[in-house]
N, C-alpha and C. Protein backbone atom coordinates (compact mmCIF):
# COMPACT_ATOMS: atom_id res chain seq x y z
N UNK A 1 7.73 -12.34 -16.93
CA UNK A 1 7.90 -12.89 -15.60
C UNK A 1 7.04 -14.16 -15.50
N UNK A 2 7.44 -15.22 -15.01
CA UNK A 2 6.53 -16.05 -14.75
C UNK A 2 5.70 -15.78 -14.01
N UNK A 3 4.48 -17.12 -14.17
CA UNK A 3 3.58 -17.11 -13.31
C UNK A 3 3.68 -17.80 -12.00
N UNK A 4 5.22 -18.21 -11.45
CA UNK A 4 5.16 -18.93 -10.45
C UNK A 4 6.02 -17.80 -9.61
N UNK A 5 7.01 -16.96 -10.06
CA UNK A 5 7.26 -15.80 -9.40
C UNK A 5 5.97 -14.17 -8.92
N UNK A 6 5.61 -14.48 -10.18
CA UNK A 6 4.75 -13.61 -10.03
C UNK A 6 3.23 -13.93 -9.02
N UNK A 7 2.52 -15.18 -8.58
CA UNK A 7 2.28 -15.79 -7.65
C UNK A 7 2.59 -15.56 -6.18
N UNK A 8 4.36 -16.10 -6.47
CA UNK A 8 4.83 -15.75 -4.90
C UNK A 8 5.18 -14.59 -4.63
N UNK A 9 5.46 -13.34 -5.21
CA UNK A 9 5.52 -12.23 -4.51
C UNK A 9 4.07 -11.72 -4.55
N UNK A 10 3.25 -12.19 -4.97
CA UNK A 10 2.07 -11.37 -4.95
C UNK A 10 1.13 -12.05 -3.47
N UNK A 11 1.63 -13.52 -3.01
CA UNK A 11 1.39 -13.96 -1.21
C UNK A 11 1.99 -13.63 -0.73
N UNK A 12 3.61 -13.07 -1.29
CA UNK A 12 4.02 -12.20 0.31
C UNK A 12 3.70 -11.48 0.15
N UNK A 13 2.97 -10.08 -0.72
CA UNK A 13 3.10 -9.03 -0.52
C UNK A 13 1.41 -9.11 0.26
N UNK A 14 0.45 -9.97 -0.15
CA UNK A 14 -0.71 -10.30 0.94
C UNK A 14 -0.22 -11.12 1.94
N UNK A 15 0.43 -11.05 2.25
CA UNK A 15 0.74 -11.68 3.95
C UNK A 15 1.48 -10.79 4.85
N UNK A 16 1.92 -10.19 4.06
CA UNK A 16 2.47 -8.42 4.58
C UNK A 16 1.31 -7.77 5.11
N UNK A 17 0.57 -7.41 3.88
CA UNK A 17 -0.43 -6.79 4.64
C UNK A 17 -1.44 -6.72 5.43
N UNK A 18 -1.51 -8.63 5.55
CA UNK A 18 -2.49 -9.57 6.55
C UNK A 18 -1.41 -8.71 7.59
N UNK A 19 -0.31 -8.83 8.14
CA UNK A 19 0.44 -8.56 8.67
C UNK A 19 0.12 -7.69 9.46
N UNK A 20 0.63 -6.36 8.83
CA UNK A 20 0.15 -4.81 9.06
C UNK A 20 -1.17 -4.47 9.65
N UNK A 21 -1.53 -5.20 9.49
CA UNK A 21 -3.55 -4.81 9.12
C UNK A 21 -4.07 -5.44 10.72
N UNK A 22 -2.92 -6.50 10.99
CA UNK A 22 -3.34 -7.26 12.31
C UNK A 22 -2.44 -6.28 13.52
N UNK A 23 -1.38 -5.56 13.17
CA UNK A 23 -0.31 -4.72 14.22
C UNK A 23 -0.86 -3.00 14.14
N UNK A 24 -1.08 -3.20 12.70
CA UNK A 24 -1.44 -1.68 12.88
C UNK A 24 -2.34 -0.66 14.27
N UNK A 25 -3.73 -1.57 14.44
CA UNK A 25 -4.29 -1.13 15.40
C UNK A 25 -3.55 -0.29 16.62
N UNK A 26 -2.72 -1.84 17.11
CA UNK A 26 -1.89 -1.17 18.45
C UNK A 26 -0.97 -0.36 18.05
N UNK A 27 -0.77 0.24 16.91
CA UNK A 27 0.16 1.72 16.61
C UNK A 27 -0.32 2.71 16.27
N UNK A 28 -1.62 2.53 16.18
CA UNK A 28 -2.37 3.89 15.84
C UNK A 28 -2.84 4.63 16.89
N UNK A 29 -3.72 3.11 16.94
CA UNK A 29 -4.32 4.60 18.60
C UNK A 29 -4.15 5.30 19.64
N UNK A 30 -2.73 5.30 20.00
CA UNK A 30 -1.77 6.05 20.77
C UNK A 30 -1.82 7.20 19.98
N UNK A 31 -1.15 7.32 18.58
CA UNK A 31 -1.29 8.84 18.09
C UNK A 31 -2.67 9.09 18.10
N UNK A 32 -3.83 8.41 17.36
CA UNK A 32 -5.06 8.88 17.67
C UNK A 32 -5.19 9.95 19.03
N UNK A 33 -5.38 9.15 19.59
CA UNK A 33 -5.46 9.76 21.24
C UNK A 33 -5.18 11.05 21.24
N UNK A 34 -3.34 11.21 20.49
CA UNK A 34 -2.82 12.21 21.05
C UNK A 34 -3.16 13.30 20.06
N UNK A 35 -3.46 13.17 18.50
CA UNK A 35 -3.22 14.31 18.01
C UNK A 35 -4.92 14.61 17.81
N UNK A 36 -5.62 13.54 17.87
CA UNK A 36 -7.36 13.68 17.74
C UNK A 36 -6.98 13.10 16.19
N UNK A 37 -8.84 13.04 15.74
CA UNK A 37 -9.24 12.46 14.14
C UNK A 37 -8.83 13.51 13.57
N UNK A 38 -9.04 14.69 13.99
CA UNK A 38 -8.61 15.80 12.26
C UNK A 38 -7.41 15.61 11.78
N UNK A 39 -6.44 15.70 12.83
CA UNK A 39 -4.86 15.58 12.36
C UNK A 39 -4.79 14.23 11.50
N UNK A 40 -5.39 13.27 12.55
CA UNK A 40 -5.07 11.54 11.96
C UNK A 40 -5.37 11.63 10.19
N UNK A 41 -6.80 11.81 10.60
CA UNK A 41 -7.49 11.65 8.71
C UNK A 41 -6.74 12.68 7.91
N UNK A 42 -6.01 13.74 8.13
CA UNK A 42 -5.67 14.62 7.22
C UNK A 42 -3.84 13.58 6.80
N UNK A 43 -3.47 13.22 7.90
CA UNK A 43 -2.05 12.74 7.66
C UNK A 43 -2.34 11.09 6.96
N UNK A 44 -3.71 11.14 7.03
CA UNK A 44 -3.91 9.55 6.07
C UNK A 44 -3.77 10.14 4.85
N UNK A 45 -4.64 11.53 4.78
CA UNK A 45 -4.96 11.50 3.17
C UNK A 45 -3.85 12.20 2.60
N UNK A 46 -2.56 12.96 3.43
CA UNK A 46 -1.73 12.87 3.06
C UNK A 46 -0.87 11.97 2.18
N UNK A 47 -0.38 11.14 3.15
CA UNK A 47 0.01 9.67 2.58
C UNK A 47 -0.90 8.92 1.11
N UNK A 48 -1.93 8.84 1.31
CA UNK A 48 -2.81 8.60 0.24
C UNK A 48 -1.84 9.25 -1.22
N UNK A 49 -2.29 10.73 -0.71
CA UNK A 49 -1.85 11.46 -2.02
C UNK A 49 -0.81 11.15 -2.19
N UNK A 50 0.35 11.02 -1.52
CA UNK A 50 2.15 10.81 -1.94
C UNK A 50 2.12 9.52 -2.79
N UNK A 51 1.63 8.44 -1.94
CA UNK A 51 1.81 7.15 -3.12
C UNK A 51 0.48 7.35 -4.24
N UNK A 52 0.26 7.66 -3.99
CA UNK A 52 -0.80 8.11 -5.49
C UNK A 52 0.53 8.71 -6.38
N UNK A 53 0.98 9.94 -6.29
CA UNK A 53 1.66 10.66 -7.05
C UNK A 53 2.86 9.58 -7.54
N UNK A 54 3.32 8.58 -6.51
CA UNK A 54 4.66 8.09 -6.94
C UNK A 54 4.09 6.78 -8.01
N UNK A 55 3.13 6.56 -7.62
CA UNK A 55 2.62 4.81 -8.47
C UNK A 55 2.55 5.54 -9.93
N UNK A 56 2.39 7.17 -9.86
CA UNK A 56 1.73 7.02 -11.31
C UNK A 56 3.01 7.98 -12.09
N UNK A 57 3.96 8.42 -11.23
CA UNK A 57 5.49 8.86 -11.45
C UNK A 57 6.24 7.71 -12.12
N UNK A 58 6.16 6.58 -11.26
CA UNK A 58 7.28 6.12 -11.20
C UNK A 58 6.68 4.16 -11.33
N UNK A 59 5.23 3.75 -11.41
CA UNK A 59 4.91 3.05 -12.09
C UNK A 59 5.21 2.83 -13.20
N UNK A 60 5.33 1.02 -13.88
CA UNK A 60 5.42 0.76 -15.44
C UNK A 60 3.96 1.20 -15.63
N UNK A 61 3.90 1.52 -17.04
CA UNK A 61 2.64 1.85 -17.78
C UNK A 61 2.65 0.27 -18.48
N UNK A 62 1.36 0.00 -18.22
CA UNK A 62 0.86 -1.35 -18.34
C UNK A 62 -0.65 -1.15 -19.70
N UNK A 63 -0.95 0.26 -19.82
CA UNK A 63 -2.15 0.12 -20.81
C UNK A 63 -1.96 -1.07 -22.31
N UNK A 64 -2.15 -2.01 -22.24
CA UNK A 64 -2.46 -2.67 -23.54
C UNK A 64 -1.59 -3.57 -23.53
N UNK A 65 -0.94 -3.55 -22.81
CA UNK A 65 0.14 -4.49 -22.47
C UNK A 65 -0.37 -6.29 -22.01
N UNK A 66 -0.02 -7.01 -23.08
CA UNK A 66 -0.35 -8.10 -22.73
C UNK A 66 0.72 -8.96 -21.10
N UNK A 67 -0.30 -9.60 -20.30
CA UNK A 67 0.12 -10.29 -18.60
C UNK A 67 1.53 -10.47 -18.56
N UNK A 68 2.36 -11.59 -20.05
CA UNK A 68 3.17 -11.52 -19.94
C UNK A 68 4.06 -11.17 -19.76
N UNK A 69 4.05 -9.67 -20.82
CA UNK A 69 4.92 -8.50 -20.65
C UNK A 69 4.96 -7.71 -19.39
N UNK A 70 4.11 -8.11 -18.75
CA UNK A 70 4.20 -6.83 -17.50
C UNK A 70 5.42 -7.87 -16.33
């Protein structure tokens, strides 16, 4: 892949999450509110665990792999 593709999806995918990171607030703390922190933090670390399991399912394996190739 080049380095000029590989560049630009790697600013949108940080401008996404500049994104998110600036909206998120006003979507959280409504459920906050409603379900309290135990529920919240348990349904984070939920989520946590799912894309954990899928990055390393369904990720390329990159060990030793020279920049280009990936």
């Amino acid at each position: 892949m080049p380095t000029q593709v590989r560049n630009r999806a790697l600013g949108r995918t940080y401008s996404l999450s500049r994104l998110v990171a600036a909206v998120l607030p006003f979507c959280t703390l409504p459920v906050l509110d409603e379900l309290g922190p135990g529920l919240w933090y348990l349904g984070c670390a939920v989520l946590i665990a799912l894309m954990s399991v899928a990055v390393a399912a369904l990720g390329p394996r990159t060990n030793a792999a020279p920049l280009a190739g990936i």
